[in-house]
N, C-alpha and C. Protein backbone atom coordinates (compact mmCIF):
# COMPACT_ATOMS: atom_id res chain seq x y z
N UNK A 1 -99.74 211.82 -13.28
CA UNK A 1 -99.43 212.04 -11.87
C UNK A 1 -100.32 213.13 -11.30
N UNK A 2 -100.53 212.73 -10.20
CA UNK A 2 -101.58 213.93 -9.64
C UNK A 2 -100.60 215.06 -8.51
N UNK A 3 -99.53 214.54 -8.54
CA UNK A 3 -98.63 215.75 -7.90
C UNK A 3 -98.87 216.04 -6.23
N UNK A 4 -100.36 215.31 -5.52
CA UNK A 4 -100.66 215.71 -4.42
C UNK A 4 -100.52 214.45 -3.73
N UNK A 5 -99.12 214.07 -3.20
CA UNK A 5 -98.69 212.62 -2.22
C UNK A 5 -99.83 211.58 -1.82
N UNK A 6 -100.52 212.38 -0.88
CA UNK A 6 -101.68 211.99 0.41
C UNK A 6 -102.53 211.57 -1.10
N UNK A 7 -102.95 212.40 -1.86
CA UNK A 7 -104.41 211.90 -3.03
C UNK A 7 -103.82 210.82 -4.04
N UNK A 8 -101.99 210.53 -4.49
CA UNK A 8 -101.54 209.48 -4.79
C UNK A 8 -101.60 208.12 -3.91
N UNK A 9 -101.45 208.54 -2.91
CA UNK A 9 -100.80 207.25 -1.96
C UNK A 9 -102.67 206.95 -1.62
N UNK A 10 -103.31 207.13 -1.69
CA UNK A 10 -104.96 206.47 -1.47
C UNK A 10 -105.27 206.15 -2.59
N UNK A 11 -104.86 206.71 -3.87
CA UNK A 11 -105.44 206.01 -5.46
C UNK A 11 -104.73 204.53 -5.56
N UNK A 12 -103.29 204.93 -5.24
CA UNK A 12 -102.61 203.86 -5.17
C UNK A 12 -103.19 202.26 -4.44
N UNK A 13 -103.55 202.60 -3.17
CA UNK A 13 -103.96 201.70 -2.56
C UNK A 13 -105.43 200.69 -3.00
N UNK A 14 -106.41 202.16 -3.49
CA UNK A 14 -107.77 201.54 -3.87
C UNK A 14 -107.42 200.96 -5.17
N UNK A 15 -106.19 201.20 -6.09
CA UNK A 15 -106.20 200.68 -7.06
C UNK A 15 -105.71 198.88 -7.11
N UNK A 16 -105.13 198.47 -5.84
CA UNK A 16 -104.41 197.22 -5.37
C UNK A 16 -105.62 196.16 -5.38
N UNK A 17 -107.18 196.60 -5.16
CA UNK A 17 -108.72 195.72 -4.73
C UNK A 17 -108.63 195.23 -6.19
N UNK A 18 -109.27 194.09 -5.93
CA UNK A 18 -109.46 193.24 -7.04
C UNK A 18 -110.75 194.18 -8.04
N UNK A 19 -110.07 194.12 -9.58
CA UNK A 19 -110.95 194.95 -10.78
C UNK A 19 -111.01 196.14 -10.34
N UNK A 20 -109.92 196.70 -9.93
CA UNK A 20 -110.14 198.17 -9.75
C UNK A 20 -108.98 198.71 -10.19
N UNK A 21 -108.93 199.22 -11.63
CA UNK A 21 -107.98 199.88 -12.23
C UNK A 21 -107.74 201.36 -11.68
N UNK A 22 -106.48 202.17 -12.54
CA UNK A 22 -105.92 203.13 -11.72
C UNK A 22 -107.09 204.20 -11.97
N UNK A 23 -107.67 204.10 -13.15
CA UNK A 23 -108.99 205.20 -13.45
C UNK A 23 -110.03 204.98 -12.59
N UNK A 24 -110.87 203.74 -12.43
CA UNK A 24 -111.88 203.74 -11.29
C UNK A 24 -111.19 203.78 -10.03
N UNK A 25 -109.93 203.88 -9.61
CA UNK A 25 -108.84 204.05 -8.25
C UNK A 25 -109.19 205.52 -8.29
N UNK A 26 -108.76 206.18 -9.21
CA UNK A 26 -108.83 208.00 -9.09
C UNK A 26 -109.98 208.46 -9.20
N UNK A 27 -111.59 207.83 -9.91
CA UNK A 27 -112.44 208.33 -9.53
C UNK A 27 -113.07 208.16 -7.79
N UNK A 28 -112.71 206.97 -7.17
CA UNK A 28 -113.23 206.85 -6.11
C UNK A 28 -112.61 207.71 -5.01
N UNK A 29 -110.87 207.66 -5.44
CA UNK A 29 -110.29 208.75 -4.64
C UNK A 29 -110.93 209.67 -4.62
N UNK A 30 -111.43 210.41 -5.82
CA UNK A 30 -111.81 211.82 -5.50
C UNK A 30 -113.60 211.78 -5.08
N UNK A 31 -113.82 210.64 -5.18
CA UNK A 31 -115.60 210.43 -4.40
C UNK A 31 -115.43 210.66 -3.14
N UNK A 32 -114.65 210.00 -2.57
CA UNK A 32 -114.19 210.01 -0.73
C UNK A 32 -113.65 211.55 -0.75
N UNK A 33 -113.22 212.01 -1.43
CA UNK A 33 -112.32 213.59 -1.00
C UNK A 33 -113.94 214.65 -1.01
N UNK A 34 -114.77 214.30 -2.07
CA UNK A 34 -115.52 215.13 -2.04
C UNK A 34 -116.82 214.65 -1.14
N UNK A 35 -116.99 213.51 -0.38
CA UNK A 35 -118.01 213.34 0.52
C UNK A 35 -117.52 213.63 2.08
N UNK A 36 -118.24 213.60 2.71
CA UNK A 36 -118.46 214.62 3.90
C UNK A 36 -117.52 213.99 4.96
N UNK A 37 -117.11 214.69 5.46
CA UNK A 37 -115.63 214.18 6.75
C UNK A 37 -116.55 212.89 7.15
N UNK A 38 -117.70 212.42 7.54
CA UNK A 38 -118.18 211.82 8.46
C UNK A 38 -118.22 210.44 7.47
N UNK A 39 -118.40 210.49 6.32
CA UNK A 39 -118.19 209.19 5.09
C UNK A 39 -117.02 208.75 5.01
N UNK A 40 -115.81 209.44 5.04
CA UNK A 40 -114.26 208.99 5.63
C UNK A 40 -114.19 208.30 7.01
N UNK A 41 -114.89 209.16 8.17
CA UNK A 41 -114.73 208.63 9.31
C UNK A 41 -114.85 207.13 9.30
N UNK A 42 -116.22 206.93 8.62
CA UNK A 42 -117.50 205.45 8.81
C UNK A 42 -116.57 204.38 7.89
N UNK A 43 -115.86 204.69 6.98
CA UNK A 43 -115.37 203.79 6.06
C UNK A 43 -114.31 203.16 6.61
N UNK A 44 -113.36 204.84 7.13
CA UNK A 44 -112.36 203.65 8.27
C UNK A 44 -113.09 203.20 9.11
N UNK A 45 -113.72 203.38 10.15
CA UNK A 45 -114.15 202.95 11.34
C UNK A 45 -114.70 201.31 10.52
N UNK A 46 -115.16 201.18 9.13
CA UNK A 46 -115.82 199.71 8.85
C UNK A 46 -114.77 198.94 8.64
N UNK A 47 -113.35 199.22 7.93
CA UNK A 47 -112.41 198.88 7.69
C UNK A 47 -112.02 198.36 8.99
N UNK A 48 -111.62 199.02 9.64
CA UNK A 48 -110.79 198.46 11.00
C UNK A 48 -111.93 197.42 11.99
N UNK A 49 -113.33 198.12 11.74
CA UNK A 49 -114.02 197.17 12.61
C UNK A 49 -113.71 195.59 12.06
N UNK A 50 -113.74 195.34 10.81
CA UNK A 50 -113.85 194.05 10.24
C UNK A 50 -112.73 193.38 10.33
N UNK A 51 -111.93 194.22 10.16
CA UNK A 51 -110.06 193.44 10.53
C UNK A 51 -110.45 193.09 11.68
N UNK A 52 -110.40 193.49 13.11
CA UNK A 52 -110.59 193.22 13.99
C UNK A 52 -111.62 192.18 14.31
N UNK A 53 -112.65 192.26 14.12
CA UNK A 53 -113.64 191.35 14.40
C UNK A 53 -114.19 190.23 13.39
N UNK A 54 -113.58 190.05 12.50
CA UNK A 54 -113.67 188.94 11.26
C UNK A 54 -112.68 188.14 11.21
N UNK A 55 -112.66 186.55 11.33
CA UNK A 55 -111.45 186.11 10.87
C UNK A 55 -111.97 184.66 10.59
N UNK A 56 -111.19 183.78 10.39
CA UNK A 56 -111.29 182.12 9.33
C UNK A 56 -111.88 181.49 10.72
N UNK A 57 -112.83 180.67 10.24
CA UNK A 57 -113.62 179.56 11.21
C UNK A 57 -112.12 178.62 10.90
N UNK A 58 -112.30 178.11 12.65
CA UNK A 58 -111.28 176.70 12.71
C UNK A 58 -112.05 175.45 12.12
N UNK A 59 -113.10 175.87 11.62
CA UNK A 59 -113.32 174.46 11.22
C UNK A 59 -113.34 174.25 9.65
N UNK A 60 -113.90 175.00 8.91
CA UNK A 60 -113.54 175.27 7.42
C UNK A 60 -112.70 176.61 6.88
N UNK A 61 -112.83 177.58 7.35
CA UNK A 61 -111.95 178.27 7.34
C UNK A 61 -112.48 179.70 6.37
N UNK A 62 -113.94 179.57 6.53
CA UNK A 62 -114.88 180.78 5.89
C UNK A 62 -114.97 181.82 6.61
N UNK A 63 -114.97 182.90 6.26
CA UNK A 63 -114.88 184.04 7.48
C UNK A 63 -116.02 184.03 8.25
N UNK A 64 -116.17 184.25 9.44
CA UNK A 64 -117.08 184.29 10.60
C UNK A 64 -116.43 185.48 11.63
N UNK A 65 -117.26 185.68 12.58
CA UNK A 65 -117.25 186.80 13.60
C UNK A 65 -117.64 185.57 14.92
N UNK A 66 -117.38 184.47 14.75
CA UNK A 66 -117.77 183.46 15.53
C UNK A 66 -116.28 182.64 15.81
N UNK A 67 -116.34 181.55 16.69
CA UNK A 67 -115.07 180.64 16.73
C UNK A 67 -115.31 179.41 15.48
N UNK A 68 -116.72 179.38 15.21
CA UNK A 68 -116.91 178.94 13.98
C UNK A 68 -117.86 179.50 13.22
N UNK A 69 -118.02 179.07 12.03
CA UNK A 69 -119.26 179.81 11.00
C UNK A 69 -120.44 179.26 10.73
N UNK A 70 -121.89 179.71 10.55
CA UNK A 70 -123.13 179.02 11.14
C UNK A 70 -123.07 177.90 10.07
N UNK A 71 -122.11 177.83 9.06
CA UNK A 71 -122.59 176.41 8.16
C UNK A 71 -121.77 175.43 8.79
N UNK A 72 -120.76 175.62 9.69
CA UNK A 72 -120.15 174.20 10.62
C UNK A 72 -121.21 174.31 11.64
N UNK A 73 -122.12 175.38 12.35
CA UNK A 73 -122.82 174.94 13.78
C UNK A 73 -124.21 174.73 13.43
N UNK A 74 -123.92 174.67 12.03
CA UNK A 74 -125.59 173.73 11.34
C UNK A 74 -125.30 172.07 11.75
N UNK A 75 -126.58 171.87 12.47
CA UNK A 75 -126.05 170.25 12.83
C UNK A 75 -127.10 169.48 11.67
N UNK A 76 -127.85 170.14 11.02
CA UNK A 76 -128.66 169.42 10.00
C UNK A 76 -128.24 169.74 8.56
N UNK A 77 -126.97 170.32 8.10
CA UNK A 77 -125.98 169.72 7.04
C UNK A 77 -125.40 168.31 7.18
N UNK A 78 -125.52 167.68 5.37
CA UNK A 78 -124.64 166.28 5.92
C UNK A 78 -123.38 166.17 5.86
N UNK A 79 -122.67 165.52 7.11
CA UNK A 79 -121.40 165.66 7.28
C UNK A 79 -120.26 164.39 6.11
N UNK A 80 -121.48 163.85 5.45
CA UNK A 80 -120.58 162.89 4.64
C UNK A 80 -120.41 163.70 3.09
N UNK A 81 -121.28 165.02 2.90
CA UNK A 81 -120.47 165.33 1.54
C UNK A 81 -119.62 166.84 1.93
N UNK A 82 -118.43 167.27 1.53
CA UNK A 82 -117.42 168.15 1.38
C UNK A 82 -117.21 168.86 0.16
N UNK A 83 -117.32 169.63 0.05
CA UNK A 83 -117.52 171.05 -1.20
C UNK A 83 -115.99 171.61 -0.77
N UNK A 84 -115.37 171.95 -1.38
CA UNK A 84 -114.23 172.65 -1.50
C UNK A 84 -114.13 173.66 -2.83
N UNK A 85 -113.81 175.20 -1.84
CA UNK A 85 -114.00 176.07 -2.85
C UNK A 85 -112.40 177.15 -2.46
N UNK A 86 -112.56 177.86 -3.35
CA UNK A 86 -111.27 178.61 -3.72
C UNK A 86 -111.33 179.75 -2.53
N UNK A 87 -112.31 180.61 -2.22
CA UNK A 87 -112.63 181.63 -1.53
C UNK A 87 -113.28 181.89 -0.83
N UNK A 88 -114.01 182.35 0.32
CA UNK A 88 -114.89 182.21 0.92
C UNK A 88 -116.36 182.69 0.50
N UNK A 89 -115.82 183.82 -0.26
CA UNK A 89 -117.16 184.27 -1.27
C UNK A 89 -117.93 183.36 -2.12
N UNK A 90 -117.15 182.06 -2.52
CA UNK A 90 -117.66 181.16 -3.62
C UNK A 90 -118.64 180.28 -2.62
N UNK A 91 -118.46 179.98 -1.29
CA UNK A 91 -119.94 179.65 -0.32
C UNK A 91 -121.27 180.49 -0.61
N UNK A 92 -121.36 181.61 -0.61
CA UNK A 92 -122.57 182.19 -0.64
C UNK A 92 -122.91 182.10 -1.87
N UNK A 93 -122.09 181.93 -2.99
CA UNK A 93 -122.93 181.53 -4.16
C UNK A 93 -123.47 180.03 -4.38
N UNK A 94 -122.65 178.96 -3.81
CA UNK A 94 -123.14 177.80 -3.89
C UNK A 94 -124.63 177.80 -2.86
N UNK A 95 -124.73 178.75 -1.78
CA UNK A 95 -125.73 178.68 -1.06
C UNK A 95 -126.96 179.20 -1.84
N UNK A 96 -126.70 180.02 -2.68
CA UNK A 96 -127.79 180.98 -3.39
C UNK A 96 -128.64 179.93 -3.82
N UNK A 97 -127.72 178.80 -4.57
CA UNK A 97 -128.80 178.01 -5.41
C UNK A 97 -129.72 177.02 -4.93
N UNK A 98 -129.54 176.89 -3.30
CA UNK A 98 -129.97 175.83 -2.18
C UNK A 98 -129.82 174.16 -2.58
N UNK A 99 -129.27 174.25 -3.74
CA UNK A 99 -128.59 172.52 -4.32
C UNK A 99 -127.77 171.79 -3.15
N UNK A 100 -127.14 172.44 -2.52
CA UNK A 100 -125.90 172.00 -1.67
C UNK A 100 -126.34 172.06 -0.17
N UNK A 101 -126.28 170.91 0.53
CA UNK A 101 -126.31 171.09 2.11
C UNK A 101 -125.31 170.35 2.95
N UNK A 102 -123.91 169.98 2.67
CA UNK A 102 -123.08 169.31 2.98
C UNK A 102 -122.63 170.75 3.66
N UNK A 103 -120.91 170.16 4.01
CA UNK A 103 -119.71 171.01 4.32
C UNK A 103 -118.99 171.43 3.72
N UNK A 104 -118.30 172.54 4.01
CA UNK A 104 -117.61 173.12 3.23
C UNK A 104 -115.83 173.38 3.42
N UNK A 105 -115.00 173.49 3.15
CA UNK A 105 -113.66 173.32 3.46
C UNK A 105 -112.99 174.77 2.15
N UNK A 106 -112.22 175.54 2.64
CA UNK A 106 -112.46 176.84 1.76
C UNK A 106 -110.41 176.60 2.03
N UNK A 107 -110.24 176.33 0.55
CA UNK A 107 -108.43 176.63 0.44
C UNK A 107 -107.90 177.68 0.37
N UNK A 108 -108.22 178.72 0.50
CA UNK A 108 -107.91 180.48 0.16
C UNK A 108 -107.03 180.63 -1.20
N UNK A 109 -107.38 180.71 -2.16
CA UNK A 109 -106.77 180.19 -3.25
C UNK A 109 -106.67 178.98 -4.30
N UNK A 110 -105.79 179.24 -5.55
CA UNK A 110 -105.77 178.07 -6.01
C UNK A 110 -104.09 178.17 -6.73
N UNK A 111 -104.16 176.78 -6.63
CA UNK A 111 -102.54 176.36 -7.67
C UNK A 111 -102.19 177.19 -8.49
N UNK A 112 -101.10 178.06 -8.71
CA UNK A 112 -100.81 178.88 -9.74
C UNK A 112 -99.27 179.18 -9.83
N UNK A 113 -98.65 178.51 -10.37
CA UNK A 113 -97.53 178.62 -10.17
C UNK A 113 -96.58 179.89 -11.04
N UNK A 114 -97.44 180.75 -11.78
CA UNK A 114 -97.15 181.54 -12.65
C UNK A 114 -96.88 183.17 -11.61
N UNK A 115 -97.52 182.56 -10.63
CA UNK A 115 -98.13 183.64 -9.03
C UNK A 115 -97.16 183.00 -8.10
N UNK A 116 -96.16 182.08 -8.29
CA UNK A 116 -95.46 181.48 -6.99
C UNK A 116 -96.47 181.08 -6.09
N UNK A 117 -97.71 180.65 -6.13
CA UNK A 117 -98.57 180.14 -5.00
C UNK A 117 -99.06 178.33 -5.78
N UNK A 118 -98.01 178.11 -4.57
CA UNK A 118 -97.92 176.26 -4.41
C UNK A 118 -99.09 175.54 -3.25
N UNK A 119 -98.92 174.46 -3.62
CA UNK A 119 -100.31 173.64 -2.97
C UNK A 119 -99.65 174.09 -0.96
N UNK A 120 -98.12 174.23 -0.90
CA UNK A 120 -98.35 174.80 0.95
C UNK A 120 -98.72 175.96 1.16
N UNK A 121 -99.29 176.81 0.13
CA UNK A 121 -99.93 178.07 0.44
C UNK A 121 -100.89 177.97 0.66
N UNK A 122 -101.63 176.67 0.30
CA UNK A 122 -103.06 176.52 0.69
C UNK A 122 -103.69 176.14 1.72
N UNK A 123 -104.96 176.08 1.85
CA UNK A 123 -105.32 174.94 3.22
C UNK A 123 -105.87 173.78 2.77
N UNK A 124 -104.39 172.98 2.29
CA UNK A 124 -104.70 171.63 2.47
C UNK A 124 -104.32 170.65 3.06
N UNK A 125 -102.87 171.30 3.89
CA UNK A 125 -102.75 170.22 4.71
C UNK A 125 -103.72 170.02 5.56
N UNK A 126 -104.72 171.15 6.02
CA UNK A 126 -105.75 170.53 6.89
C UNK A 126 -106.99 170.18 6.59
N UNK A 127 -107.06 170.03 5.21
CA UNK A 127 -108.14 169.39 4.20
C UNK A 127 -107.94 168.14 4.47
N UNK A 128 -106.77 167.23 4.66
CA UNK A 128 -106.05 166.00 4.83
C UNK A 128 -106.13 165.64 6.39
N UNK A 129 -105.94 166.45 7.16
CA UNK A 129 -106.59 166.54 8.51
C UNK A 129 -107.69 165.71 8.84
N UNK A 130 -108.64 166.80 8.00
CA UNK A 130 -109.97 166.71 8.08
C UNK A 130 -110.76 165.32 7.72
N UNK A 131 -110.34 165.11 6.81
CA UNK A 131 -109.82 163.77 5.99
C UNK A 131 -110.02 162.36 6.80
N UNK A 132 -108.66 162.08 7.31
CA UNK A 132 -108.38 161.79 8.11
C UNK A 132 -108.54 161.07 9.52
N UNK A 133 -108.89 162.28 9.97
CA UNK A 133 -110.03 162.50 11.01
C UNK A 133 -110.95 161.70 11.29
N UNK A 134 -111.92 161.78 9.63
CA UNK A 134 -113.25 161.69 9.32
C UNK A 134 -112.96 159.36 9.09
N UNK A 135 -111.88 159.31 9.08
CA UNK A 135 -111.75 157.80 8.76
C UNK A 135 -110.93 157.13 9.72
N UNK A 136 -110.14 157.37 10.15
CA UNK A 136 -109.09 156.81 11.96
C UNK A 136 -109.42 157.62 13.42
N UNK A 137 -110.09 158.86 12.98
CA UNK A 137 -110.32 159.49 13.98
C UNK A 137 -112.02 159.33 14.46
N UNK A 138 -111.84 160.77 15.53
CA UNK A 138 -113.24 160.97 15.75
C UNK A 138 -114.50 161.64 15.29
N UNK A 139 -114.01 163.02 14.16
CA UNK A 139 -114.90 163.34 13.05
C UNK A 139 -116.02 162.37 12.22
N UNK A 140 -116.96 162.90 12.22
CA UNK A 140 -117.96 161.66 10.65
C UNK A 140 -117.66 162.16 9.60
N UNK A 141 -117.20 160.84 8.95
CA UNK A 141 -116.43 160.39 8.10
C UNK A 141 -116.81 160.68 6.54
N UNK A 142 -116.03 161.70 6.17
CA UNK A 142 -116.60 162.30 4.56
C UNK A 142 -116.22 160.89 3.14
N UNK A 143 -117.65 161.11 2.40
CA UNK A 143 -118.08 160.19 1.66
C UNK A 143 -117.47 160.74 0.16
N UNK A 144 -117.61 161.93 0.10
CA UNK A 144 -117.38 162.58 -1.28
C UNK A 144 -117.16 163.74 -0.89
N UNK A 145 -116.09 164.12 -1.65
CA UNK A 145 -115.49 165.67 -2.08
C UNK A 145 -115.65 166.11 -2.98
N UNK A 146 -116.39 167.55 -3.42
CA UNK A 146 -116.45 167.92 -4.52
C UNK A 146 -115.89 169.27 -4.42
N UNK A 147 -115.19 169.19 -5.69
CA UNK A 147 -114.49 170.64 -6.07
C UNK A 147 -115.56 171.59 -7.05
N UNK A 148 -115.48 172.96 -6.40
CA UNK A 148 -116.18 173.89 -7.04
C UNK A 148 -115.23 175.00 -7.28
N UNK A 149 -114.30 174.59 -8.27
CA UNK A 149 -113.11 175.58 -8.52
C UNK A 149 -113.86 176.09 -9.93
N UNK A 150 -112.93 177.63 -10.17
CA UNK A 150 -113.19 177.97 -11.33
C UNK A 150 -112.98 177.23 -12.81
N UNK A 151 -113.30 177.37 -13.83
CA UNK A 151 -113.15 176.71 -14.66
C UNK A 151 -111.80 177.39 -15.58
N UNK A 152 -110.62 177.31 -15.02
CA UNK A 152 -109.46 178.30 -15.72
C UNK A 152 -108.17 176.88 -15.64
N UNK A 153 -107.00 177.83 -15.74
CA UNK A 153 -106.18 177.07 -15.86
C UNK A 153 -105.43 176.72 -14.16
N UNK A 154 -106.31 177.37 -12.91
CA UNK A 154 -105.59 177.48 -11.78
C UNK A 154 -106.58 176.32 -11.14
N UNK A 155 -107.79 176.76 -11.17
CA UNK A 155 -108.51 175.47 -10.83
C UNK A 155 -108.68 174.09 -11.94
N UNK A 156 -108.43 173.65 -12.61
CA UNK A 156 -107.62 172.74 -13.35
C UNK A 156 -106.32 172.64 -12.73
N UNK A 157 -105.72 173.01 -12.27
CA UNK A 157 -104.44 172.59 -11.73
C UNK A 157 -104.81 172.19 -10.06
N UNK A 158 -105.24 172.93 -9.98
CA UNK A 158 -105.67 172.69 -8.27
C UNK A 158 -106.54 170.98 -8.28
N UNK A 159 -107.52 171.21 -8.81
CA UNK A 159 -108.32 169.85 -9.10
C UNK A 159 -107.43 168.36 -9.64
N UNK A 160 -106.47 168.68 -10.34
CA UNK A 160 -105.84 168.08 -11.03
C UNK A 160 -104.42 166.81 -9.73
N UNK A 161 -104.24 168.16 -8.85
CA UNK A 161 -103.37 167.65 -7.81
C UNK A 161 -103.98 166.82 -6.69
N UNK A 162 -105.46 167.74 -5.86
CA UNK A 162 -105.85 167.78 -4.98
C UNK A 162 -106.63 165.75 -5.60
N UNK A 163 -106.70 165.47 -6.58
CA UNK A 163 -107.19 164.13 -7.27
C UNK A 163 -106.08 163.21 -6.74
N UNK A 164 -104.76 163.89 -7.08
CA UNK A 164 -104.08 162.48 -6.83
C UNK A 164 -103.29 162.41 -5.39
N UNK A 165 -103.67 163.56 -4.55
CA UNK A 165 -103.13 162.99 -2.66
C UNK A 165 -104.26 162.47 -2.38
N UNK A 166 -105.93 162.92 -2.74
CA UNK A 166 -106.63 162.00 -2.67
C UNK A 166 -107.47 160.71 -2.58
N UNK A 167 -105.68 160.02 -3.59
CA UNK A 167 -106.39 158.40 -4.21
C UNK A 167 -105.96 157.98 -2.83
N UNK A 168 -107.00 156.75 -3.04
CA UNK A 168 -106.55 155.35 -1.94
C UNK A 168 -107.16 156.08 -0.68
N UNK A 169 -107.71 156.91 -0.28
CA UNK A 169 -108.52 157.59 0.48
C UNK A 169 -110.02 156.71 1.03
N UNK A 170 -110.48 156.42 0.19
CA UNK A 170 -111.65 155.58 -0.77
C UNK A 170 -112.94 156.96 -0.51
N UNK A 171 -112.61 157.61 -1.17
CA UNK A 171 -113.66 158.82 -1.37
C UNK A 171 -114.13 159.13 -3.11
N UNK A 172 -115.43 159.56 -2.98
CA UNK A 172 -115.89 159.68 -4.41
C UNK A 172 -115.39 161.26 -4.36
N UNK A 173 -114.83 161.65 -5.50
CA UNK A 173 -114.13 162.85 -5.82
C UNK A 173 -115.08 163.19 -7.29
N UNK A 174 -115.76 164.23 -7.04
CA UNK A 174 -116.21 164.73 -8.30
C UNK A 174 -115.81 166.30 -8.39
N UNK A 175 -116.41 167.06 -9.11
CA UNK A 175 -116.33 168.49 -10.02
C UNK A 175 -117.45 168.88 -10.32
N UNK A 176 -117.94 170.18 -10.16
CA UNK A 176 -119.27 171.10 -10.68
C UNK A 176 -118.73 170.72 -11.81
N UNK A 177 -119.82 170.85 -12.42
CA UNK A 177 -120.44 170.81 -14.17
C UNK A 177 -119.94 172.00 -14.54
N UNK A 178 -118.84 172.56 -15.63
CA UNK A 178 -119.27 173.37 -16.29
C UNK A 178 -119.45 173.71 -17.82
N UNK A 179 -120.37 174.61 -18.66
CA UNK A 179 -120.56 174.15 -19.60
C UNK A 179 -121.54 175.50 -20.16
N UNK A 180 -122.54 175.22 -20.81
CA UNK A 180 -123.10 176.83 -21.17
C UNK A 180 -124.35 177.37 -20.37
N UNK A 181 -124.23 178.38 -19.97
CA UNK A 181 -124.88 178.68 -18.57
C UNK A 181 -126.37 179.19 -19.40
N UNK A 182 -127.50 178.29 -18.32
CA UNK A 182 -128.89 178.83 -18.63
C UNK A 182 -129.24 180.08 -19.22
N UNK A 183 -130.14 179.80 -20.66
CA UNK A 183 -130.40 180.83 -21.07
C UNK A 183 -129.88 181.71 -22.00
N UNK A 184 -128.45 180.50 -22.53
CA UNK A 184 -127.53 181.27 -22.78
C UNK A 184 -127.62 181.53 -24.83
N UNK A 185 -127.05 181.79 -25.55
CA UNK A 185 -127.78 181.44 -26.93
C UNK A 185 -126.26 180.82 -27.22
N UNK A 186 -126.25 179.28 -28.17
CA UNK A 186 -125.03 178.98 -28.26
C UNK A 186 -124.58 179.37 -29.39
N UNK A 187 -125.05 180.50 -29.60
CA UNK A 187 -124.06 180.98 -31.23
C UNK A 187 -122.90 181.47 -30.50
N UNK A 188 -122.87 182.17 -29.02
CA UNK A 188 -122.09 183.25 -28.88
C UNK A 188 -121.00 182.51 -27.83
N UNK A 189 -120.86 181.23 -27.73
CA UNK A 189 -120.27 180.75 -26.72
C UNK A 189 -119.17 180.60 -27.53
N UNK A 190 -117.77 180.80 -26.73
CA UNK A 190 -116.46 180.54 -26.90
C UNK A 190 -116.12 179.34 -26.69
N UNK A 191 -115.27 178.58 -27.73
CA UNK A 191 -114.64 177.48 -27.86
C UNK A 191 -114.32 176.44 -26.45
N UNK A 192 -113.79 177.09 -25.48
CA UNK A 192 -113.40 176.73 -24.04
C UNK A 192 -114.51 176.08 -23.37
N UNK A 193 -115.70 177.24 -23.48
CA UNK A 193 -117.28 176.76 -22.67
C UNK A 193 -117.83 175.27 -23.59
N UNK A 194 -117.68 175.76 -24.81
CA UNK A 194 -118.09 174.70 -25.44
C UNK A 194 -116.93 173.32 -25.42
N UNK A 195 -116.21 173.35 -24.93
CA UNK A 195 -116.02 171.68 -24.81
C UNK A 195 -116.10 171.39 -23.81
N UNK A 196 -116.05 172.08 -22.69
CA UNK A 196 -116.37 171.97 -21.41
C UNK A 196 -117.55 171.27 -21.15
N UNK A 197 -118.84 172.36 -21.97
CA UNK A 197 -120.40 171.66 -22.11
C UNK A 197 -119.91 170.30 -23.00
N UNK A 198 -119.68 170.04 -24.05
CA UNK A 198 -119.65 168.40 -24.14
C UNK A 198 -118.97 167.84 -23.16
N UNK A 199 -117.72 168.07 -22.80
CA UNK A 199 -116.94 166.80 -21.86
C UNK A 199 -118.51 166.37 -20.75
N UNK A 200 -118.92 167.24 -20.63
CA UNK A 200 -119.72 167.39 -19.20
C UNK A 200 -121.12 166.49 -19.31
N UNK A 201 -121.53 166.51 -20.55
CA UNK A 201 -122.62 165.96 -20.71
C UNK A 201 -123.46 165.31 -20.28
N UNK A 202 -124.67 165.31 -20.19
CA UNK A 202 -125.55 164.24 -19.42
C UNK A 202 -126.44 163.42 -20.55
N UNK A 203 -126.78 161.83 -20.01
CA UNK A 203 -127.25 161.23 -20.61
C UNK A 203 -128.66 161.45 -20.71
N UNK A 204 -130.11 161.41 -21.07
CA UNK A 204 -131.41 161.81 -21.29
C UNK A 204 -132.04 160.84 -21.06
């Protein structure tokens, strides 16, 4: 216990961010205590600016500072393939690799019922929308959905569901590859990666 409320109740909080235990929580506390009033000021002032001025595109639901985000007001993405990812952060990595130029549809989460977070916590009823839309409505009409969930036991469950409201849709439903990552040496790969890399296999 650090005995001083105000320097608990901020360790506390930085310790809540994702991978940030209570030890890197209390070193950062005391980084901010010992940098200059004006490094406190700027951090809130970034904090609150972004609450305020950041929030989910209505159309996939990736954060933007826009009414939508520049990968829906790209009109030269194709609108017949759909990427569905867990977070909005997992877009900029699929973008890194420039493989992907479809759309994107972002569920904030995945299936986990160990977490009480069920498929209506997600965004899929308007994945089904979208869907939808794209086949009785006025949207163009998605050809294939692919899931780029993690390779755990939450995206396996998510993938696993989001497959079967899917059927009778008539959409090609696939999954990123995963398996042993470039470069990698396979003495040191764990059991999991490695059946993953066989299930996954490609023919030569």
């Amino acid at each position: 216990m650090l005995h001083i409320p105000a320097l608990e109740k901020l360790v506390h909080e930085l310790s809540r961010l994702p991978g940030i235990g209570p030890k890197t929580a209390q070193r950062l506390a005391y980084h901010i205590l010992k940098s200059k009033d004006s490094f406190s000021t700027q951090l809130s002032e970034a904090i609150q600016r972004v609450q305020s001025e950041v929030h989910t595109c209505m159309s996939c639901f990736n954060y933007t500072d826009r009414v939508t985000c520049r990968y829906c007001e790209d009109s030269h993405r194709n609108n017949e393939l759909l990427c569905l990812v867990e977070e909005p952060s997992d877009i900029e990595r699929i973008e890194s690799s420039g493989a992907f130029r479809g759309r994107y549809h972002v569920l904030h989460g995945s299936i986990s019922p160990l977490e009480g977070i069920t498929a209506k916590d997600l965004k899929i009823p308007e994945l089904m929308t979208k869907i939808d839309q794209g086949i009785h409505g006025d949207r163009p009409q998605i050809r294939e959905v692919i899931f780029a969930f993690d390779a755990d036991l939450e995206g396996d469950t998510t993938a696993l569901y989001l497959t079967k409201v899917l059927q009778g849709k008539e959409l090609k439903i696939s999954r990123i590859a995963h398996g042993i990552p470039m470069g990698s040496d396979i003495d040191f790969i764990d059991d999991r990666t490695m059946g993953r890399a066989l299930e996954n296999r490609v023919q030569l």
